[in-house]
Protein backbone atom coordinates (compact mmCIF):
# COMPACT_ATOMS: atom_id res chain seq x y z
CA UNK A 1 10.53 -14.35 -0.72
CA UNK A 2 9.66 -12.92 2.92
CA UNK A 3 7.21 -10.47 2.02
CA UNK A 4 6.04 -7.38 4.85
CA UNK A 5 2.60 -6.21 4.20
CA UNK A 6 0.76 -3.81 5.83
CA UNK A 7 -2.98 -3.30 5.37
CA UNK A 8 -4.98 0.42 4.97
CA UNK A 9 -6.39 2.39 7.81
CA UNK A 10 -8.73 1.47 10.39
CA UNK A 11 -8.46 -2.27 9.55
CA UNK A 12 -6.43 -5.15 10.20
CA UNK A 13 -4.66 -7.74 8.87
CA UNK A 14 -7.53 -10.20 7.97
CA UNK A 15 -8.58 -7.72 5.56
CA UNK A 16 -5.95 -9.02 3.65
CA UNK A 17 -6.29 -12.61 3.78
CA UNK A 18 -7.32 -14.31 0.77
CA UNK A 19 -3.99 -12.17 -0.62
CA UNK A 20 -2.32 -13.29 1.99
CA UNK A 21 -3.38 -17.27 1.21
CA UNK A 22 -2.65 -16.65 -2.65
CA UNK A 23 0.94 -15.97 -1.43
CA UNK A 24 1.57 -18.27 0.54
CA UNK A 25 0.86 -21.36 -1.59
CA UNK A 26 3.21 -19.65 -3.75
CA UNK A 27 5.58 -20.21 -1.73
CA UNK A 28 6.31 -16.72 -0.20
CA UNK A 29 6.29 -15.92 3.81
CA UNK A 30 3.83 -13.08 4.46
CA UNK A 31 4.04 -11.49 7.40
CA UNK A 32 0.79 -8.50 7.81
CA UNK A 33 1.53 -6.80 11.67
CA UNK A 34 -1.15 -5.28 13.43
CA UNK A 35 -0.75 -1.91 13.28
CA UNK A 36 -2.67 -0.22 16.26
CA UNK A 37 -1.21 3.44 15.09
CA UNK A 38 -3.80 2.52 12.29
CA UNK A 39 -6.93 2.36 14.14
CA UNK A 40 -9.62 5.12 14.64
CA UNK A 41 -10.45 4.44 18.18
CA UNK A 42 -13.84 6.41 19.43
CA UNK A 43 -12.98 9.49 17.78
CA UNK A 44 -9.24 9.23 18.56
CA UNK A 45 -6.40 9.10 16.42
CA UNK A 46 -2.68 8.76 16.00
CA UNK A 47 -0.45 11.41 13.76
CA UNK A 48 0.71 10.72 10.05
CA UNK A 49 4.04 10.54 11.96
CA UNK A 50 3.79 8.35 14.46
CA UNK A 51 1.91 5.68 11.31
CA UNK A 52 5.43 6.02 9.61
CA UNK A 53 7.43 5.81 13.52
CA UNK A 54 5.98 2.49 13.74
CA UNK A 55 5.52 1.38 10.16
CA UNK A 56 9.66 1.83 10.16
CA UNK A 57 10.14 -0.27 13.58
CA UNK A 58 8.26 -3.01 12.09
CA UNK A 59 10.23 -2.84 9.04
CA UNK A 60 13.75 -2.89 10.81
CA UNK A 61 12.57 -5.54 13.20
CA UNK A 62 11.29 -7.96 10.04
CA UNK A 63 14.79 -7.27 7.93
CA UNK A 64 16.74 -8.15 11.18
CA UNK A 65 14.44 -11.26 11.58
CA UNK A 66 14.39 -12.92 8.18
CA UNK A 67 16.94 -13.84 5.61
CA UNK A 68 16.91 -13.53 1.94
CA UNK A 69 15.33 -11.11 -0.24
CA UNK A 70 12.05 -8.87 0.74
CA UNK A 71 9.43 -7.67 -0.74
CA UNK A 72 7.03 -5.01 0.67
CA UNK A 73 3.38 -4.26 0.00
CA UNK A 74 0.66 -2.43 1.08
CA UNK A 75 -3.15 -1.49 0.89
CA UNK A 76 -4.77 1.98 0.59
CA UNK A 77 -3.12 3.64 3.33
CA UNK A 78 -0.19 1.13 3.74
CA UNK A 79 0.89 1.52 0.37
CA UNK A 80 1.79 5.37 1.36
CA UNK A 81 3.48 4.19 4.07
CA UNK A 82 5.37 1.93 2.07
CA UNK A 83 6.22 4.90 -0.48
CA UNK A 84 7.44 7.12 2.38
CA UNK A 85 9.57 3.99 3.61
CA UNK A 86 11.18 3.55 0.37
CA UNK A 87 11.49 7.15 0.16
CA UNK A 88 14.38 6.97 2.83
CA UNK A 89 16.51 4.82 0.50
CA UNK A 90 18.87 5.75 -1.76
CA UNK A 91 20.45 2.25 -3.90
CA UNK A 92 23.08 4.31 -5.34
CA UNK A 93 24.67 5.50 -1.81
CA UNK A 94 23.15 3.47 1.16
CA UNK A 95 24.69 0.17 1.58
CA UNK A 96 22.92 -1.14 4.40
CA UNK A 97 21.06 -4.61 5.05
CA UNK A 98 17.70 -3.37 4.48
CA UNK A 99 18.91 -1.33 1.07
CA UNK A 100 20.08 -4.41 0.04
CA UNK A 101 17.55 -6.92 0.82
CA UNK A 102 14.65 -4.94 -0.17
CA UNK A 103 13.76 -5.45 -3.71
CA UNK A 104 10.12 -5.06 -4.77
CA UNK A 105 7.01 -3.26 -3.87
CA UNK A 106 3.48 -3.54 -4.62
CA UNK A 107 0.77 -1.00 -4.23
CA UNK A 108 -2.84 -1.96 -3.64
CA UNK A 109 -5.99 0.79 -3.88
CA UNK A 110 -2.88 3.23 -2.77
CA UNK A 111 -4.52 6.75 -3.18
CA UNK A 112 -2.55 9.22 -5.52
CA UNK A 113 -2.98 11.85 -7.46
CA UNK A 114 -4.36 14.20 -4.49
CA UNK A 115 -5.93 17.21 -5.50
CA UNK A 116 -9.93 19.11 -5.57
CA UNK A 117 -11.42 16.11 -7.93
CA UNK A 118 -9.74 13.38 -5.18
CA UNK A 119 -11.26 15.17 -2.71
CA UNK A 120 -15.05 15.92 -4.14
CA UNK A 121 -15.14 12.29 -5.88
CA UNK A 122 -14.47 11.00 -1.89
CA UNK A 123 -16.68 13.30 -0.08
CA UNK A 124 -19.02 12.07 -2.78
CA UNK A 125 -18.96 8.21 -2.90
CA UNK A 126 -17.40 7.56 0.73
CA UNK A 127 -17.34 10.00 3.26
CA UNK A 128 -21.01 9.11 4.28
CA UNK A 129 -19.52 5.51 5.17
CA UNK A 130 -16.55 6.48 6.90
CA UNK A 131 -17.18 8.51 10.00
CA UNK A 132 -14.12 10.22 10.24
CA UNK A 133 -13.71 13.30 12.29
CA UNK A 134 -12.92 16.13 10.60
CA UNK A 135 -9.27 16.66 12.47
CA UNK A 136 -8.06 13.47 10.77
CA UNK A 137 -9.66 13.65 7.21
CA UNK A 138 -7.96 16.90 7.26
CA UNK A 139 -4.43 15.34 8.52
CA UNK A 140 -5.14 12.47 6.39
CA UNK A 141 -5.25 13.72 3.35
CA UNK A 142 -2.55 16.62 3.71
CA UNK A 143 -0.54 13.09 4.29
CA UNK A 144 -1.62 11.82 1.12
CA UNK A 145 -0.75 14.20 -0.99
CA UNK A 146 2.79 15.05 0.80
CA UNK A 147 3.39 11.56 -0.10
CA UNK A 148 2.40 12.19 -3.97
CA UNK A 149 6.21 13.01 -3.92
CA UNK A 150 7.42 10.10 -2.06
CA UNK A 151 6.26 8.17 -4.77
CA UNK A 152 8.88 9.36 -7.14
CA UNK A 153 11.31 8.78 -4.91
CA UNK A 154 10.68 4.78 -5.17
CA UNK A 155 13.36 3.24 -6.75
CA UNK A 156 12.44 -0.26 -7.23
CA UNK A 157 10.75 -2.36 -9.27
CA UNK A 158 6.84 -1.79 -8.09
CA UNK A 159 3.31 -3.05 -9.00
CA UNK A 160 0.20 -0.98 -8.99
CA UNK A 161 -3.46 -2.67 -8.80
CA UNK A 162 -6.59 -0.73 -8.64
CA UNK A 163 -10.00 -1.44 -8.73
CA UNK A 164 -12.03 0.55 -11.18
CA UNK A 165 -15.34 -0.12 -8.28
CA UNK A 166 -13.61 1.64 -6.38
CA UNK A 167 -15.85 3.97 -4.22
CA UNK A 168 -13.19 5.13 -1.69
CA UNK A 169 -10.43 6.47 -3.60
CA UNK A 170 -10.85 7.60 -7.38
CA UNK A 171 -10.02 4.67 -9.75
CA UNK A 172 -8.25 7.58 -11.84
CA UNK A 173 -5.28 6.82 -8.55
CA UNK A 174 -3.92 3.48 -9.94
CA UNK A 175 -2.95 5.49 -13.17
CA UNK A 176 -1.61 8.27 -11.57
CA UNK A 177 0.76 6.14 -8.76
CA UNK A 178 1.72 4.25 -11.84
CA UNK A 179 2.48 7.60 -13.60
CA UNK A 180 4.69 8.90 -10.24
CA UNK A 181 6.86 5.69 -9.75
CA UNK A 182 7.77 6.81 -13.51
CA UNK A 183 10.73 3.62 -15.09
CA UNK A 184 10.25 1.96 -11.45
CA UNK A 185 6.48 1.00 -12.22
CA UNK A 186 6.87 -2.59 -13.27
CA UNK A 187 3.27 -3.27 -14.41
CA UNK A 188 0.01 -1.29 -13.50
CA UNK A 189 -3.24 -3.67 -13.56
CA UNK A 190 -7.07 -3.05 -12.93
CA UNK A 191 -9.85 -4.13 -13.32
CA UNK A 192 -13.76 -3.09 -13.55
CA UNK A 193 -15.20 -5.68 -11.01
CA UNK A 194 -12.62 -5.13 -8.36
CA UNK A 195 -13.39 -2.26 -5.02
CA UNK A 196 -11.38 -1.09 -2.94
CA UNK A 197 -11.27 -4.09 -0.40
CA UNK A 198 -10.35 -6.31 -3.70
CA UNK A 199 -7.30 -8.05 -1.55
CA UNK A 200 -9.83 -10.37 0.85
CA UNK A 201 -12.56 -10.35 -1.65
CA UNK A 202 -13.44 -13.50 -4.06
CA UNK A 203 -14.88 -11.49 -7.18
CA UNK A 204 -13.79 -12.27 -10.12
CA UNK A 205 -11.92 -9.13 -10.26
CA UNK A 206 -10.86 -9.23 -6.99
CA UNK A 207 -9.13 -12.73 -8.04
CA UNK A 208 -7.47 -10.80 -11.44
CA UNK A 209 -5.94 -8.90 -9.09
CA UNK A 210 -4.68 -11.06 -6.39
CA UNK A 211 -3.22 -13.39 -9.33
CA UNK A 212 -1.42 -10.24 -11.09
CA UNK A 213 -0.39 -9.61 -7.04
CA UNK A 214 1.69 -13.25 -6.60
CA UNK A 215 2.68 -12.86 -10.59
CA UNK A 216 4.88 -9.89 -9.65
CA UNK A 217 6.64 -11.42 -6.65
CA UNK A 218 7.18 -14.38 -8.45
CA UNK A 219 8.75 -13.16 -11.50
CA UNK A 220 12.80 -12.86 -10.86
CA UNK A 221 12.53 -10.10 -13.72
C-alpha cells in the first residue's frame, strides 16, 4: 500500500521515522512531505487554512503519482488535517480517483475532544514547553475543535493510537476521536508507556503502538 503521512506541528518528517521503518519492511511505500506551512518560524506562523491548502496539494499530487490503493495517516496535528481531508469526501456520491483509491486512515496523538478540561490539562502539562505565541494557540485550537466535527464526517475504516504519557494533549483524546469516527473506528489502541512523540520513539509502548500502526494497514479487513 502507498501510504501519505504527515507528521504534527512544528516538526518534520524524521519525527516519524522508526514508524516510518516499521512500514516499510512491511512492505508499504511511505511517503512523509515536509510541510513548511507546519513550522513556527521566530514567532511567525501560517493560517489553519493555508495547513489544509497545502496538506490537499500534497494529497492530489501523491494520488496522481502512485498507483494502487492509499492509505493516509497522521500525527497530532496531521491527523486533523487528515480528518478535514477526508471530510471533503463523500463514497456514496464522489466517484473520483482519489475517492476511490483512498481507503484507510490512521490517527496518531490526534487531539479531540476540545473543550475547558483540553485546554487547562494543556496549559497545565505543556504550554511551559511549547513557546507558542498567543495568536496561534488561540487559532490553533479554535482549529481543533472545528475539526471535532470533521471527524464524524470520516467514512473509512480508521485507527486511533494514543499514548496514555501523554503530556501534550489529554490521553482522554484517543477515546474521544475513537468515539467521533463512530462504525468507521476500526480499532482504538493505547498504551501507558507511550507520549506523545510515541511514532520515532523505541519504548516499549512506543513499539505497541507502532506494531498495532503496520497491523492496521496490513489487514485487508
Amino acid at each position: 500500500m502507498n501510504i501519505l503521512f504527515f507528521h504534527g506541528f512544528d516538526s518534520h518528517p524524521d519525527s516519524l521515522q522508526r514508524s516510518i521503518d516499521c512500514l516499510t519492511k512491511a512492505g508499504h511505500q511511505v511517503t512523509a512531505p515536509f510541510m513548511t506551512s507546519f513550522s513556527l518560524n521566530n514567532g511567525k506562523h501560517n493560517a489553519p487554512q493555508q495547513w489544509f491548502i497545502d496538506a490537499q496539494s500534497v494529497l492530489k499530487t501523491f494520488v496522481t503519482t502512485t498507483r494502487g490503493d492509499i492509505g493516509i495517516a497522521g500525527h497530532s496535528l496531521g491527523g486533523a488535517i487528515c480528518a478535514n481531508l477526508l471530510a471533503q469526501i463523500n463514497p456514496e456520491t464522489d466517484r473520483d480517483d482519489l475517492t476511490r483509491r483512498i481507503s484507510k486512515c490512521a490517527f496518531l496523538a490526534s487531539p479531540a475532544g476540545i473543550d475547558d478540561r483540553f485546554l487547562a490539562y494543556w496549559r497545565e502539562t505543556s504550554s511551559e514547553q511549547i513557546d507558542w505565541p498567543f495568536s496561534l494557540q488561540v487559532q490553533m485550537f479554535s482549529y481543533l475543535q472545528r475539526c471535532d466535527a470533521k471527524y464524524m464526517n470520516v467514512s473509512i475504516p480508521s485507527l486511533v493510537l494514543q499514548g496514555d504519557s501523554d503530556v501534550h494533549i489529554p490521553p482522554s483524546s484517543g477515546r474521544a476521536l475513537a468515539e467521533k469516527l463512530g462504525i468507521h473506528c476500526y480499532s482504538l489502541h493505547t498504551h501507558p508507556e507511550a507520549d506523545h512523540f510515541f511514532p520515532n520513539s523505541s519504548s516499549s509502548g512506543a513499539r505497541y503502538l507502532q506494531e498495532k500502526l503496520v497491523a492496521f494497514f496490513a489487514n485487508n479487513g
